[in-house]
Protein backbone atom coordinates (compact mmCIF):
# COMPACT_ATOMS: atom_id res chain seq x y z
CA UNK A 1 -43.36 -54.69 -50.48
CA UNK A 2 -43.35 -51.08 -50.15
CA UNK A 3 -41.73 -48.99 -53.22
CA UNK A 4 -41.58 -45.53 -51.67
CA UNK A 5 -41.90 -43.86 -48.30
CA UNK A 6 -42.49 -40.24 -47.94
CA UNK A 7 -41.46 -38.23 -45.00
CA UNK A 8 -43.64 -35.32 -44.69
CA UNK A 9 -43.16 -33.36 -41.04
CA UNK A 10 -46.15 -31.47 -40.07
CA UNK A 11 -45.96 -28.68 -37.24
CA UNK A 12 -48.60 -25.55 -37.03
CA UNK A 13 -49.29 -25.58 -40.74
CA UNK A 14 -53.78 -26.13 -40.07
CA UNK A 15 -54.07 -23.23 -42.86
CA UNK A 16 -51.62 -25.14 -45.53
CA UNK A 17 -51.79 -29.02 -44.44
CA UNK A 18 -55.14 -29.78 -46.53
CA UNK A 19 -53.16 -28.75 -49.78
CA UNK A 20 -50.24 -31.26 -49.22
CA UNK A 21 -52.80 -34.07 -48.03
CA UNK A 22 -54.96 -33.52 -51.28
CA UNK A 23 -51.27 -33.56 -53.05
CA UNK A 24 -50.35 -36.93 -51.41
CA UNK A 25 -54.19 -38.36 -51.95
CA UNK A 26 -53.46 -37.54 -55.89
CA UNK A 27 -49.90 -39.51 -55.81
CA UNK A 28 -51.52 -42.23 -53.40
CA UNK A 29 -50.29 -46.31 -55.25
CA UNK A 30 -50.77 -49.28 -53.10
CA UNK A 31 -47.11 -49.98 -52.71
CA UNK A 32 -46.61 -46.12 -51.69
CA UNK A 33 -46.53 -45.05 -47.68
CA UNK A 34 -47.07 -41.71 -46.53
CA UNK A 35 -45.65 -41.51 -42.78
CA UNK A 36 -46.92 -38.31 -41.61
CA UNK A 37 -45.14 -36.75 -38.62
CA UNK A 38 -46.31 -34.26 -35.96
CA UNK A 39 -44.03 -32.33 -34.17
CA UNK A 40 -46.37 -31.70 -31.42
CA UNK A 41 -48.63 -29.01 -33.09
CA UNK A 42 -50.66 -26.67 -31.38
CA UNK A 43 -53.34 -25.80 -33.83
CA UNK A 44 -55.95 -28.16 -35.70
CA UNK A 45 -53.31 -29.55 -37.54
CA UNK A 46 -53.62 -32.92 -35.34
CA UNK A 47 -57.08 -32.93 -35.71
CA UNK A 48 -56.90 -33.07 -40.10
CA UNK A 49 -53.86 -35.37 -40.11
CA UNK A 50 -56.04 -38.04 -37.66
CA UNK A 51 -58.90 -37.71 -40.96
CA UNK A 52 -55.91 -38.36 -43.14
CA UNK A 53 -54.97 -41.70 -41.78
CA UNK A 54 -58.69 -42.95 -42.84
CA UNK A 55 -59.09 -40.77 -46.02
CA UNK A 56 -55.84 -41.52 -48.11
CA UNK A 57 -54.33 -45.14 -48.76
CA UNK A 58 -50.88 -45.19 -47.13
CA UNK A 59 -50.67 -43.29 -44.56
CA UNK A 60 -49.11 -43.72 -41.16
CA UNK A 61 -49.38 -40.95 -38.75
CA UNK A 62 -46.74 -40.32 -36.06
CA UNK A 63 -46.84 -38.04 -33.34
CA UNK A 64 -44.23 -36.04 -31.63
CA UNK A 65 -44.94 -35.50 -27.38
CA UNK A 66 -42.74 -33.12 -27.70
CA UNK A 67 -41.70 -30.14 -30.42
CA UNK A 68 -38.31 -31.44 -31.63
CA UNK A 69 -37.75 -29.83 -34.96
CA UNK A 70 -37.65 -30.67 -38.55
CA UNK A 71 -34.52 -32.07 -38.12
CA UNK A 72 -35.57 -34.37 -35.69
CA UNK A 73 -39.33 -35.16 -37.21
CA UNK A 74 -37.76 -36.12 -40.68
CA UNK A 75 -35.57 -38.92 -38.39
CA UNK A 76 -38.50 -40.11 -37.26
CA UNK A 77 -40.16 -40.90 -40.42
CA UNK A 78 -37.06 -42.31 -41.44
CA UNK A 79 -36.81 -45.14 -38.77
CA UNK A 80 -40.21 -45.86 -39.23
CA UNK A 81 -40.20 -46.06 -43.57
CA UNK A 82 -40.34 -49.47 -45.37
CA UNK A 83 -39.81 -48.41 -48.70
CA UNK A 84 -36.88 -49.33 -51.38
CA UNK A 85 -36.96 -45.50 -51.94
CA UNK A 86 -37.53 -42.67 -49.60
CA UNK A 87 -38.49 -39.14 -50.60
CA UNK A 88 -39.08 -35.82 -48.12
CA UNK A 89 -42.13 -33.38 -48.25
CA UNK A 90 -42.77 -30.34 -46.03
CA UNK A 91 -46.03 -30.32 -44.22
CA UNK A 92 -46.96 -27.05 -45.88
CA UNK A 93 -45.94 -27.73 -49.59
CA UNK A 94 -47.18 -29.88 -52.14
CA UNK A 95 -46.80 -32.25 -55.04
CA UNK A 96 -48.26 -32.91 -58.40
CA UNK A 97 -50.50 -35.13 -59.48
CA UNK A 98 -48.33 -38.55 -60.07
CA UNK A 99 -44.83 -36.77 -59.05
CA UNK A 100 -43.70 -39.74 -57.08
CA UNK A 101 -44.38 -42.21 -59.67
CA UNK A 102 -42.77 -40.38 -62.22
CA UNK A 103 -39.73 -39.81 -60.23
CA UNK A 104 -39.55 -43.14 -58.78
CA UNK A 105 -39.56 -44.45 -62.70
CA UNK A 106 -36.97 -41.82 -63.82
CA UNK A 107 -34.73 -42.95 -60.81
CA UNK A 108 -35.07 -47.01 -60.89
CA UNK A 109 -34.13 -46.37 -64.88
CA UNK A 110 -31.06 -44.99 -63.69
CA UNK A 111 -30.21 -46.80 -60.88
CA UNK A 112 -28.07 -44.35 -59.04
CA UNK A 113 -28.00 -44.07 -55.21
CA UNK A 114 -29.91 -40.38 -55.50
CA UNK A 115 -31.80 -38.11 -58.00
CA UNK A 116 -32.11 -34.13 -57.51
CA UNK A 117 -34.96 -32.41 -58.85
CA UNK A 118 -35.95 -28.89 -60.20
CA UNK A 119 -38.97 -27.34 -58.02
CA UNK A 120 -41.82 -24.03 -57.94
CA UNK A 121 -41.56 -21.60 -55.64
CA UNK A 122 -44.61 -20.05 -54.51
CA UNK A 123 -44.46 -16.47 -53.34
CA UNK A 124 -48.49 -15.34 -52.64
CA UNK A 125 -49.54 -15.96 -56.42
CA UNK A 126 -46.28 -15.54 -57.93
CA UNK A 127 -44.63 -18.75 -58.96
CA UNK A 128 -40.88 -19.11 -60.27
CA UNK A 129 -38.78 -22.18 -61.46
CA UNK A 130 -35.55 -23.25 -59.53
CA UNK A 131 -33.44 -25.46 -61.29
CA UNK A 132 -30.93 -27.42 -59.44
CA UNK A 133 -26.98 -26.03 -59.97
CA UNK A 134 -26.06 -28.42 -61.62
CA UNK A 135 -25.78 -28.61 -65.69
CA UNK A 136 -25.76 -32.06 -66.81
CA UNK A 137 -29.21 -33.93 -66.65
CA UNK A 138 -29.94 -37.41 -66.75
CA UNK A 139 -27.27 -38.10 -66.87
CA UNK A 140 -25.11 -40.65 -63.57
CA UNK A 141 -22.22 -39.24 -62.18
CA UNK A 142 -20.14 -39.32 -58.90
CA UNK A 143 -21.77 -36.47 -56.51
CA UNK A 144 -18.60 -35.88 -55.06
CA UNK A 145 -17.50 -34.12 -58.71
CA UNK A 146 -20.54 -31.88 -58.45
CA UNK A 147 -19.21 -29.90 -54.83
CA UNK A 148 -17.04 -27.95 -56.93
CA UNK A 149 -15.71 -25.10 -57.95
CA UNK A 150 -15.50 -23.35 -54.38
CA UNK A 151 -16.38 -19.66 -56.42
CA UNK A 152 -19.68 -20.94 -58.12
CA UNK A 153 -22.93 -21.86 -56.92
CA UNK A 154 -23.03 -26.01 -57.25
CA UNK A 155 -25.36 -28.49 -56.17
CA UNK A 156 -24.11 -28.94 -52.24
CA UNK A 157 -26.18 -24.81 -52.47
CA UNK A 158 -29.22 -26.41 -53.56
CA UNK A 159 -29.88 -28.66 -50.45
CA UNK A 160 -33.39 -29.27 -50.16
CA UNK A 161 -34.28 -32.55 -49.07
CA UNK A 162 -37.68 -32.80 -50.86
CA UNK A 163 -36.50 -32.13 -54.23
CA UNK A 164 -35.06 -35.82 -54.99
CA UNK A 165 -35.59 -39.40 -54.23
CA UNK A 166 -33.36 -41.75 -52.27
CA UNK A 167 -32.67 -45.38 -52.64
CA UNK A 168 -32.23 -47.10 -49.30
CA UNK A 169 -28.72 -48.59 -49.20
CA UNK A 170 -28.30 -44.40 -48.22
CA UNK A 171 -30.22 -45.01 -45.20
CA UNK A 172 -28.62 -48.51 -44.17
CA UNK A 173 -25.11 -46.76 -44.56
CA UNK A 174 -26.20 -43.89 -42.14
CA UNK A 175 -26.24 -41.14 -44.73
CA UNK A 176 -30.11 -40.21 -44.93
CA UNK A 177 -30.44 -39.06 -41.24
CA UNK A 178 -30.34 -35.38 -40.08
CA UNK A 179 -28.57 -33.68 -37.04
CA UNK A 180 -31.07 -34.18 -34.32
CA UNK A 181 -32.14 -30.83 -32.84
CA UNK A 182 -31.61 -28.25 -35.89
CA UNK A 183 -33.92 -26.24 -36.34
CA UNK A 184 -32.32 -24.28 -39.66
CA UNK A 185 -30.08 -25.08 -41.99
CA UNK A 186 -30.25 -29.11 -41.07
CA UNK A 187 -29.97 -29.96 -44.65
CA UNK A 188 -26.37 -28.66 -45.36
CA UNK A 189 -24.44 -30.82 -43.34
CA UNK A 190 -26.75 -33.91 -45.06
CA UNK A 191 -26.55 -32.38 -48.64
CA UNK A 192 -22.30 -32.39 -47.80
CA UNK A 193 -22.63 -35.77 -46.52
CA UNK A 194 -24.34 -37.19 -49.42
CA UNK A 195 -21.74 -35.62 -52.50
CA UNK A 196 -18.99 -36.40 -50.51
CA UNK A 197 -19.81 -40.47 -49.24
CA UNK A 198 -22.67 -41.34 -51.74
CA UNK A 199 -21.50 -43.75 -55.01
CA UNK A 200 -23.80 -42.21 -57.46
CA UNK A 201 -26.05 -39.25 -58.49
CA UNK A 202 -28.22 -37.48 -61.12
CA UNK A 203 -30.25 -34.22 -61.62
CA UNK A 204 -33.18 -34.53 -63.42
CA UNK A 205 -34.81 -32.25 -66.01
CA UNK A 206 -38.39 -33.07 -63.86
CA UNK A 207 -40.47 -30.47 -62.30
CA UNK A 208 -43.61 -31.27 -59.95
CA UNK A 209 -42.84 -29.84 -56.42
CA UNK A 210 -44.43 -27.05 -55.19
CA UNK A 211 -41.82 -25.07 -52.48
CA UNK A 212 -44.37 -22.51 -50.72
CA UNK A 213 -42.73 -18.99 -49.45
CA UNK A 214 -43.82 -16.79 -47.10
CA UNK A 215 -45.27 -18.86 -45.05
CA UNK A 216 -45.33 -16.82 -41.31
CA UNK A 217 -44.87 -19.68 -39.07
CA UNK A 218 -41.74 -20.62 -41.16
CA UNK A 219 -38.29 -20.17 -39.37
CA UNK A 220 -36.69 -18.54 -42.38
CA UNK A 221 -39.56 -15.42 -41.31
CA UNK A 222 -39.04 -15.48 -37.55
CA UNK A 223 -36.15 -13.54 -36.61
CA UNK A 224 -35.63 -15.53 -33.14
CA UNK A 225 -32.75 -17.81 -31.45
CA UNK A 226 -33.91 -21.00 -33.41
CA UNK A 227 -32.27 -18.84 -36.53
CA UNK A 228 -28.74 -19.25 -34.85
CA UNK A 229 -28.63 -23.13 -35.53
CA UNK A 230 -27.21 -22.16 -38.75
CA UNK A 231 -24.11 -21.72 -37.03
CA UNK A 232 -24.16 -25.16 -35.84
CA UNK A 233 -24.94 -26.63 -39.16
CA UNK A 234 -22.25 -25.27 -40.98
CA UNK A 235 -19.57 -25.72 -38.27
CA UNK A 236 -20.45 -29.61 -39.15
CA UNK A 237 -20.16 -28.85 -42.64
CA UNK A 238 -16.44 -27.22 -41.83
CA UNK A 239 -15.67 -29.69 -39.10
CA UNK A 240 -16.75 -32.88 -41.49
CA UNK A 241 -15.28 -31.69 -44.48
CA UNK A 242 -11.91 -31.18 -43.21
CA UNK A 243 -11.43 -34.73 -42.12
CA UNK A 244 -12.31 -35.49 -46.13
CA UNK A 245 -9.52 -37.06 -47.85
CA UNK A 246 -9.89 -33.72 -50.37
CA UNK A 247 -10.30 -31.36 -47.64
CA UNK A 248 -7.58 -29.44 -49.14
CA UNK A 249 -9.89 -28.93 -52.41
CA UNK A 250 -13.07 -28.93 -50.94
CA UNK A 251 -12.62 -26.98 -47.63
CA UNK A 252 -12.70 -23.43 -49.29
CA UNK A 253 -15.92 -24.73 -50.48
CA UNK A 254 -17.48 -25.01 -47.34
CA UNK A 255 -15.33 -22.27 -46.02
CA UNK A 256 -16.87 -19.79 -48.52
CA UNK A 257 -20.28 -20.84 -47.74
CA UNK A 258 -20.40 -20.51 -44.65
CA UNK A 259 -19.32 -16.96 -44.74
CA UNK A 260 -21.67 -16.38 -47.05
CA UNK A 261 -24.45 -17.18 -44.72
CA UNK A 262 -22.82 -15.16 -42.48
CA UNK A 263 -22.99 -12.07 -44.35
CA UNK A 264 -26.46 -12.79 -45.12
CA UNK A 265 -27.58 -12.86 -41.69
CA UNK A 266 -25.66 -9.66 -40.40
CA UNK A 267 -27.22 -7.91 -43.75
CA UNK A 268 -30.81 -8.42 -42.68
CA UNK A 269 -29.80 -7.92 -38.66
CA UNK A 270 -33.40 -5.79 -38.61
CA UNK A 271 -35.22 -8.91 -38.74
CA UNK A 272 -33.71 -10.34 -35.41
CA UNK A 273 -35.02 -9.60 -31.84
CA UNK A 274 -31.94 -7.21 -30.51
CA UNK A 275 -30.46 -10.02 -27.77
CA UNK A 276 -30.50 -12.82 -30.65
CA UNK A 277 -29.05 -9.99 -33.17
CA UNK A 278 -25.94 -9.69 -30.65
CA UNK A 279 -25.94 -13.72 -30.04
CA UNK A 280 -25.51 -13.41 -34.05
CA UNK A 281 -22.42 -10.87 -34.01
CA UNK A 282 -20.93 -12.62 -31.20
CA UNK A 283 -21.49 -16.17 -32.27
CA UNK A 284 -20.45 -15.27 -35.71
CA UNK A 285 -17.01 -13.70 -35.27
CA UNK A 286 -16.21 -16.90 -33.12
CA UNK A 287 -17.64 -19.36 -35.87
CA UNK A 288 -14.73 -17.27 -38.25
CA UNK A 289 -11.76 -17.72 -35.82
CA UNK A 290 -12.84 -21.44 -36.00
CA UNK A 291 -12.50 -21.94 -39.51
CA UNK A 292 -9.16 -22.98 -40.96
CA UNK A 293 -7.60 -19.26 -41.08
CA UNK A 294 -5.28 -19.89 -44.13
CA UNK A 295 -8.62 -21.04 -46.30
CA UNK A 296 -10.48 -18.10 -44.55
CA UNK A 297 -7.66 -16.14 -45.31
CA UNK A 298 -7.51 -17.28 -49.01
CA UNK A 299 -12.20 -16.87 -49.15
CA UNK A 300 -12.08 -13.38 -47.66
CA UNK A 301 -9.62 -12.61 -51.15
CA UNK A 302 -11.70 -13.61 -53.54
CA UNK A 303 -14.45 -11.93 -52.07
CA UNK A 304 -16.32 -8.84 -53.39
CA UNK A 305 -15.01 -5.35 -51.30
CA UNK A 306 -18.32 -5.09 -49.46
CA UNK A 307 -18.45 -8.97 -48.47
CA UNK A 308 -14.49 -9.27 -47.48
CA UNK A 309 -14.75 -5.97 -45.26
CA UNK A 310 -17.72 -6.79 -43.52
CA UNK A 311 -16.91 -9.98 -42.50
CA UNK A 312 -13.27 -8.52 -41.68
CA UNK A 313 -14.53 -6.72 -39.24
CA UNK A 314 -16.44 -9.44 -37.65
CA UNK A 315 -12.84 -11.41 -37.33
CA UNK A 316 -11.62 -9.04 -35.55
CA UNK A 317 -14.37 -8.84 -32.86
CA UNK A 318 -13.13 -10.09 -29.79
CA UNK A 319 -14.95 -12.66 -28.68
CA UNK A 320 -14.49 -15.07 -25.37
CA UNK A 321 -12.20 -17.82 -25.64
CA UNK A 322 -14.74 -20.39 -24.52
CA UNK A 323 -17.45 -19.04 -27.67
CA UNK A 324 -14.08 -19.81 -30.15
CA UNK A 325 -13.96 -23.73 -29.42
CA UNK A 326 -17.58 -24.19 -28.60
CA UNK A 327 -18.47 -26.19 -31.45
């Protein structure tokens, strides 16, 4: 029987893949699978995932015709994974030595449905600590008491896949896959999804993930159209949330978000190509006459002057009808 699957996407990462395979090699237990997936790489990275399959126990390399996204490799991995447990790794990161067994213990002692985890960022040689939102450790709770309040930062803002481990009654109720076809931002709608229809969650006090930064083929440093699916993803987030039987409590949750990512993207608008950065401004003030206007109303209030009067502004860019309900 296998324990644990790990999902770990690969796609253009040659420089940064022999790190995570060394990573995987020092967490490798017979009843562990690694199910490596290319996304249709370009570079050598084929090449040192084919010496993976018959250098480290485990593994199971897929292999993507065509680029799809993380989105869509992490879905592969998960139709493909055996395990009681499932866990997420990025093709360019890496673990420490026995993270998954440690984890796996820490989350069969507790038996929830999911476990959240603390992680190092990597920035060149800088490294800093993260620590999930989220006060209470080790301690089971219901993950839909975690979303809130809508004014703080809470563990729905922390929505890496990789930092946590996953029993797989998640996967057999549909909650583990991602929106096929993101290509940023896929994890909010399935970090939403999991506080709001999952039983049973904990954070844990447990650091051993390795989150590198900086990394030039990463989406969150290229400034082209593949940066707009965050638009998409949080329109899901809005859209899903307000069919919630709490949608009255949790929508200015998602409501605030969102327009928080908003204002983050206009603030850095340098970094865009100039026909994406107007697909931005355009595609943003009709993703804020979509939202519910009374909670937008109520977000934009509690907002800080420079926030609220930006994003004002935005609202009241006119925008085509057909942008407004494309959803």
């Amino acid at each position: 029987m296998v324990k644990l699957s790990v999902i770990v996407p690969f796609y253009n990462v040659q420089t940064y893949a022999p790190d995570t395979l060394r990573s995987l090699r020092a967490n490798a237990r017979e009843d562990f699978e690694f199910i490596l997936v290319d996304d249709c790489s370009t570079d050598g990275t084929a090449d040192i995932l084919r010496r993976a399959e018959d250098e480290i126990p485990g593994v199971v390399v897929s292999r993507h015709k065509e680029n799809g996204g993380l989105a869509t490799a992490r879905n592969t991995g998960l139709d493909a994974a055996r395990g009681e447990y499932l866990a997420f790794l990025d093709g360019d990161d890496w673990v420490a030595p026995g993270h998954f067994a440690g984890l796996l213990a820490r989350a069969e002692a507790l038996g929830c449905d999911f476990v959240r985890t603390d992680h190092v960022q990597v920035d060149g040689r800088t490294r800093t600590v993260h620590r999930v939102p989220h006060g209470r450790r080790d301690e089971v709770m219901d993950p839909r008491d975690a979303i809130l309040p809508a004014t703080r930062t809470t563990s729905v803002d922390y929505p890496y896949a990789w930092a946590g481990l996953y029993h797989r009654r998640l996967l057999d109720r549909g909650l583990l896959h991602f929106t096929d076809g993101l290509r940023t931002a896929e994890d909010r709608p399935w970090i939403w999804r999991l506080h709001r229809e999952a039983d049973s969650f904990a954070v844990l006090g447990f650091l051993g993930i390795f989150y590198r930064r900086g990394v030039a083929s990463s989406l969150t440093q290229i400034g082209d159209v593949r940066q707009l699916d965050f638009i998409r993803s949080f329109d899901q987030v809005v859209r899903e949330t307000a069919e919630d039987r709490d949608a009255r409590a949790l929508l200015p949750k998602a409501v605030r978000t969102y327009c928080a990512i908003i204002f983050h993207h206009m603030s850095s608008m340098e970094r865009f190509e100039p026909a994406v950065a107007r697909a931005l401004k355009s595609m943003s003030a009709a993703a804020l006459k979509r939202m519910p206007q009374d909670v937008l109303d109520e977000a934009l209030d509690s907002m800080d002057v420079q926030r609220a009067t930006l994003l004002r502004r935005l609202r009241r860019r006119p925008v085509a009808a057909k942008e407004v309900a494309a959803a």
